[in-house]
N, C-alpha and C. Protein backbone atom coordinates (compact mmCIF):
# COMPACT_ATOMS: atom_id res chain seq x y z
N UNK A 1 -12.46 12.28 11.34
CA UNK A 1 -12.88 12.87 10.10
C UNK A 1 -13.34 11.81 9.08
N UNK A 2 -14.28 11.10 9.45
CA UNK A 2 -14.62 9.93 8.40
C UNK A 2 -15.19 10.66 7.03
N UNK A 3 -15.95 11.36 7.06
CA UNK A 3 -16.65 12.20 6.06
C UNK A 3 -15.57 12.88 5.12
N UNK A 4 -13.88 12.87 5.51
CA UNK A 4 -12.78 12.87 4.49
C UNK A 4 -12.08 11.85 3.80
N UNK A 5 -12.47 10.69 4.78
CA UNK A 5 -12.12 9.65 4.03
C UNK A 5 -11.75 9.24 2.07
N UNK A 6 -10.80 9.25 1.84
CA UNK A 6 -10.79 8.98 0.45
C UNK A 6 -11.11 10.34 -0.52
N UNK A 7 -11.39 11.39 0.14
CA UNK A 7 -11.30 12.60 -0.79
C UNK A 7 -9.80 13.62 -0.76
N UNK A 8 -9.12 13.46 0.07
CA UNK A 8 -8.03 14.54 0.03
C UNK A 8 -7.11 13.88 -0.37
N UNK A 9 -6.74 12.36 -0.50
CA UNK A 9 -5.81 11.66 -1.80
C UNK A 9 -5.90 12.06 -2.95
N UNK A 10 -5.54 12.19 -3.82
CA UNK A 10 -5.49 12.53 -5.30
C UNK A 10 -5.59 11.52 -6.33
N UNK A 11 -6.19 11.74 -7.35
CA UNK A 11 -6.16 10.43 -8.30
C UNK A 11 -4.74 10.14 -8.55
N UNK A 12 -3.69 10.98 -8.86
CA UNK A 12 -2.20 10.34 -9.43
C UNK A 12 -1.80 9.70 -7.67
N UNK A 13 -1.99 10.16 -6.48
CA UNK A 13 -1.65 9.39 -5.02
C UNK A 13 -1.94 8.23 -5.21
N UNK A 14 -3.41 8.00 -5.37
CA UNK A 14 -4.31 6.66 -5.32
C UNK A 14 -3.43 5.17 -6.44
N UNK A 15 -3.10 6.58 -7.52
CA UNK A 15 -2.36 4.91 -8.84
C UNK A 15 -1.55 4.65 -7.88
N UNK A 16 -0.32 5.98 -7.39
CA UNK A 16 1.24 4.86 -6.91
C UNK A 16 0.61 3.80 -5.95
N UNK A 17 -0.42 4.75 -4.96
CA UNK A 17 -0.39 3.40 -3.88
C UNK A 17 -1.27 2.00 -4.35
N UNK A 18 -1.29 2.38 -5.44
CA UNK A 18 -1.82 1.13 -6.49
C UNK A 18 -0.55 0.06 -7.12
N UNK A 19 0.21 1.20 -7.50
CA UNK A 19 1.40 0.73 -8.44
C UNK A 19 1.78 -0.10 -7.41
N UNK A 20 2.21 0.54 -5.61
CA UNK A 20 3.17 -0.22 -4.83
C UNK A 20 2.47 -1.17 -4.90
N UNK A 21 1.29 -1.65 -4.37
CA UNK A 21 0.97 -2.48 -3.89
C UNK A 21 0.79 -4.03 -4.90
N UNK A 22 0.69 -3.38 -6.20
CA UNK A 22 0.97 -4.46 -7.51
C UNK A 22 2.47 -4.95 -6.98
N UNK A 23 3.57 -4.08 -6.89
CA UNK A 23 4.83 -4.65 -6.47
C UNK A 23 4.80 -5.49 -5.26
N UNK A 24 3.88 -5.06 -4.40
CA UNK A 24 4.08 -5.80 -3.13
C UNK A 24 3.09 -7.07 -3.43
N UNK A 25 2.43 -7.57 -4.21
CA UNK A 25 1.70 -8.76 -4.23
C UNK A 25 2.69 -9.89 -5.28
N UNK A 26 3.67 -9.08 -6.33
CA UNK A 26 4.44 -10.03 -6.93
C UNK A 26 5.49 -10.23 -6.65
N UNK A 27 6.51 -9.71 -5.19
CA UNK A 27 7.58 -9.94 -4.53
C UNK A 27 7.61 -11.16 -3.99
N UNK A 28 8.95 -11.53 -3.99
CA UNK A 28 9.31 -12.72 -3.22
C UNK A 28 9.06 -12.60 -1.53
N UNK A 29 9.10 -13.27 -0.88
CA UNK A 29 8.83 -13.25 0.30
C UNK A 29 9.09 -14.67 1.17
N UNK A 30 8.63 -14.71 2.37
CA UNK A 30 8.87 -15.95 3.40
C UNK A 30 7.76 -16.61 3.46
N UNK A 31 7.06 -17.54 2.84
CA UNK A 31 6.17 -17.61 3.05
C UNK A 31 5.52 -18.76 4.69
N UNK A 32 6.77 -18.86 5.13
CA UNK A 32 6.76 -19.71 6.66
C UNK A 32 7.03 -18.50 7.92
N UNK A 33 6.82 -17.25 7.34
CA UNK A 33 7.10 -16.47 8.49
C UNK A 33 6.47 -14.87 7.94
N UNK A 34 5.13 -14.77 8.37
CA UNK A 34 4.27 -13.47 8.31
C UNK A 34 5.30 -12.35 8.18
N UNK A 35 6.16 -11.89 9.68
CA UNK A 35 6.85 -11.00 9.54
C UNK A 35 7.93 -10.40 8.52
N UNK A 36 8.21 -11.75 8.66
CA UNK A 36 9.61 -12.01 7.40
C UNK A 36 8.84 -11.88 5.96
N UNK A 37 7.96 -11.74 6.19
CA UNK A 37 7.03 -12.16 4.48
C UNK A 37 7.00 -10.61 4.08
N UNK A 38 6.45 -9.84 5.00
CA UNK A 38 5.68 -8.43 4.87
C UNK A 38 7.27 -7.63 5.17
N UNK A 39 8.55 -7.99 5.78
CA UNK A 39 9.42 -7.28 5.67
C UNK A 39 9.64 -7.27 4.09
N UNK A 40 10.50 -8.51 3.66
CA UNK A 40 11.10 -8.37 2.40
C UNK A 40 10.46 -7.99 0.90
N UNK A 41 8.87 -8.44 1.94
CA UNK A 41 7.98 -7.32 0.07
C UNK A 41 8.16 -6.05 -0.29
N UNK A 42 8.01 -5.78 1.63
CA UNK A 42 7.77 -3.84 1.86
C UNK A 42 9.75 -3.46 1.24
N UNK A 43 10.70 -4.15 1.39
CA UNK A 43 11.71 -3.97 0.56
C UNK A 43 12.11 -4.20 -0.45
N UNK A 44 11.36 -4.97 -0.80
CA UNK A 44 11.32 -5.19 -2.65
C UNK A 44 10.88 -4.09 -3.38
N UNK A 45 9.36 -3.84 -3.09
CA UNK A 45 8.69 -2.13 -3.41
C UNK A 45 9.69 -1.18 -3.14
N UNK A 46 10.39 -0.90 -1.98
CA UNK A 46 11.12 0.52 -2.33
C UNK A 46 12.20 0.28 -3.42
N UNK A 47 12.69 -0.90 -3.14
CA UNK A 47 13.79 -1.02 -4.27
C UNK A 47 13.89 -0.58 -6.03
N UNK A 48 12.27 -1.19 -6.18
CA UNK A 48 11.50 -1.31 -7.09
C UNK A 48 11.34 0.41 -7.96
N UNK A 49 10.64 0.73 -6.85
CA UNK A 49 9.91 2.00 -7.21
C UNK A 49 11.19 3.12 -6.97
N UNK A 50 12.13 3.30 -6.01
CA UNK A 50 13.51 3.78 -6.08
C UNK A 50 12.79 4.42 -4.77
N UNK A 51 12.80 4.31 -3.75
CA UNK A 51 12.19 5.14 -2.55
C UNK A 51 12.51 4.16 -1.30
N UNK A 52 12.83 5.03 -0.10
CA UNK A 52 13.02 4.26 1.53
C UNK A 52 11.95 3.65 1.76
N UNK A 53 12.88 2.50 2.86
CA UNK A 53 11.34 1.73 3.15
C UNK A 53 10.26 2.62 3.55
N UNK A 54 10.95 3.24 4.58
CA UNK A 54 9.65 4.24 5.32
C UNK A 54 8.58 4.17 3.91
N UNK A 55 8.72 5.40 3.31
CA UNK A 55 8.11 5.69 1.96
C UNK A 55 6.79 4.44 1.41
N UNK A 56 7.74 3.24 1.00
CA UNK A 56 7.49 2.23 0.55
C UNK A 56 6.36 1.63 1.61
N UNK A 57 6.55 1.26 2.90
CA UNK A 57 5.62 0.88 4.12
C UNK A 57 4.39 1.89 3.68
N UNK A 58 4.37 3.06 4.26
CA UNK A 58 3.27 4.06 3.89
C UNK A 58 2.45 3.76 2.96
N UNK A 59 3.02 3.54 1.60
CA UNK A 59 2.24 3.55 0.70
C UNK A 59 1.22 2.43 0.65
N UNK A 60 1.90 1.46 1.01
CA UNK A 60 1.37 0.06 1.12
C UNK A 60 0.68 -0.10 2.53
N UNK A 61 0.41 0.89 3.40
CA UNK A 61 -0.26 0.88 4.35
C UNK A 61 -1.54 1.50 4.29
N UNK A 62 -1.35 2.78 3.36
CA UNK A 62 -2.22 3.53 2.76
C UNK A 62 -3.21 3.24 1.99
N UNK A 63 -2.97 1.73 0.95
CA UNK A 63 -3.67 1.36 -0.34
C UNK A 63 -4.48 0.46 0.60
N UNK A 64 -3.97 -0.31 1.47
CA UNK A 64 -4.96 -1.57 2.49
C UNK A 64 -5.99 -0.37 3.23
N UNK A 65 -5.58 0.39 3.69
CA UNK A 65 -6.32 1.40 4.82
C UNK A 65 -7.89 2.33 3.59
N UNK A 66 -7.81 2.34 2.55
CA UNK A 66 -8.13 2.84 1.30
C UNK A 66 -8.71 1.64 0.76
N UNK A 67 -8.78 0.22 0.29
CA UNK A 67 -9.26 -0.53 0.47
C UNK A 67 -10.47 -1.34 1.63
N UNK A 68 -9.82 -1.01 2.48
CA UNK A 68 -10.71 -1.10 3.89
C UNK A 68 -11.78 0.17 3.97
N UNK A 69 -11.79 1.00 3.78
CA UNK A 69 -12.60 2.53 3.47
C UNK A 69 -13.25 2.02 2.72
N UNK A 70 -13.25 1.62 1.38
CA UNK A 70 -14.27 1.52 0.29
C UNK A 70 -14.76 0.02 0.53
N UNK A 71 -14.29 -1.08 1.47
CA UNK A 71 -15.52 -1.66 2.04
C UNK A 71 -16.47 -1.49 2.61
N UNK A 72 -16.06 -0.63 3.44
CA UNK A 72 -17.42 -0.14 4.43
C UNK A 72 -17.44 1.07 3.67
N UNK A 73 -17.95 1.62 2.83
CA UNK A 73 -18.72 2.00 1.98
C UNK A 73 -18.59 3.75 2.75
N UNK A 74 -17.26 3.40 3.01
CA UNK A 74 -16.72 5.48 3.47
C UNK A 74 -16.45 5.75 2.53
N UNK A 75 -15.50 5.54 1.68
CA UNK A 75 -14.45 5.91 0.74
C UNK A 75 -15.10 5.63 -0.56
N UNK A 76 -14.60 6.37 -1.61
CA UNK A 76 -15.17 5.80 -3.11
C UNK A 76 -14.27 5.11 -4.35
N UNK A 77 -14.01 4.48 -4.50
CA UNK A 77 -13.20 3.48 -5.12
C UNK A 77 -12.31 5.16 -6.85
């Protein structure tokens, strides 16, 4: 369904997975170990925002995947 790309999110969806991802760029992290880096951000954000990792992962999987869309020029910012 590329032609849905970026329309059935909602503008208030689009801020949080905005909001998380502000949290996930100013978390502490590992910076000698990728995995370890992207665990303890993606747990900083739920902590943050008051939500399970699950939750927290999603969102921040969602805003890159939504980012990546409005490079290639599917999605509309």
């Amino acid at each position: 369904m590329p032609e849905r790309r970026g329309i059935q999110a909602t503008d208030e969806i689009k801020a949080e997975w905005a909001t998380a991802y502000k949290f996930y760029m100013k978390a502490p992290g590992d910076r000698y170990d990728k995995k370890k880096d992207r665990t303890s951000r993606i747990d900083f954000v739920a902590q943050e925002m008051n939500l399970t990792r699950k939750q927290a992962k999603r969102r921040i999987r969602n805003y890159e995947a939504w980012q990546r869309n409005i490079k290639k020029g599917v999605a509309s910012p």
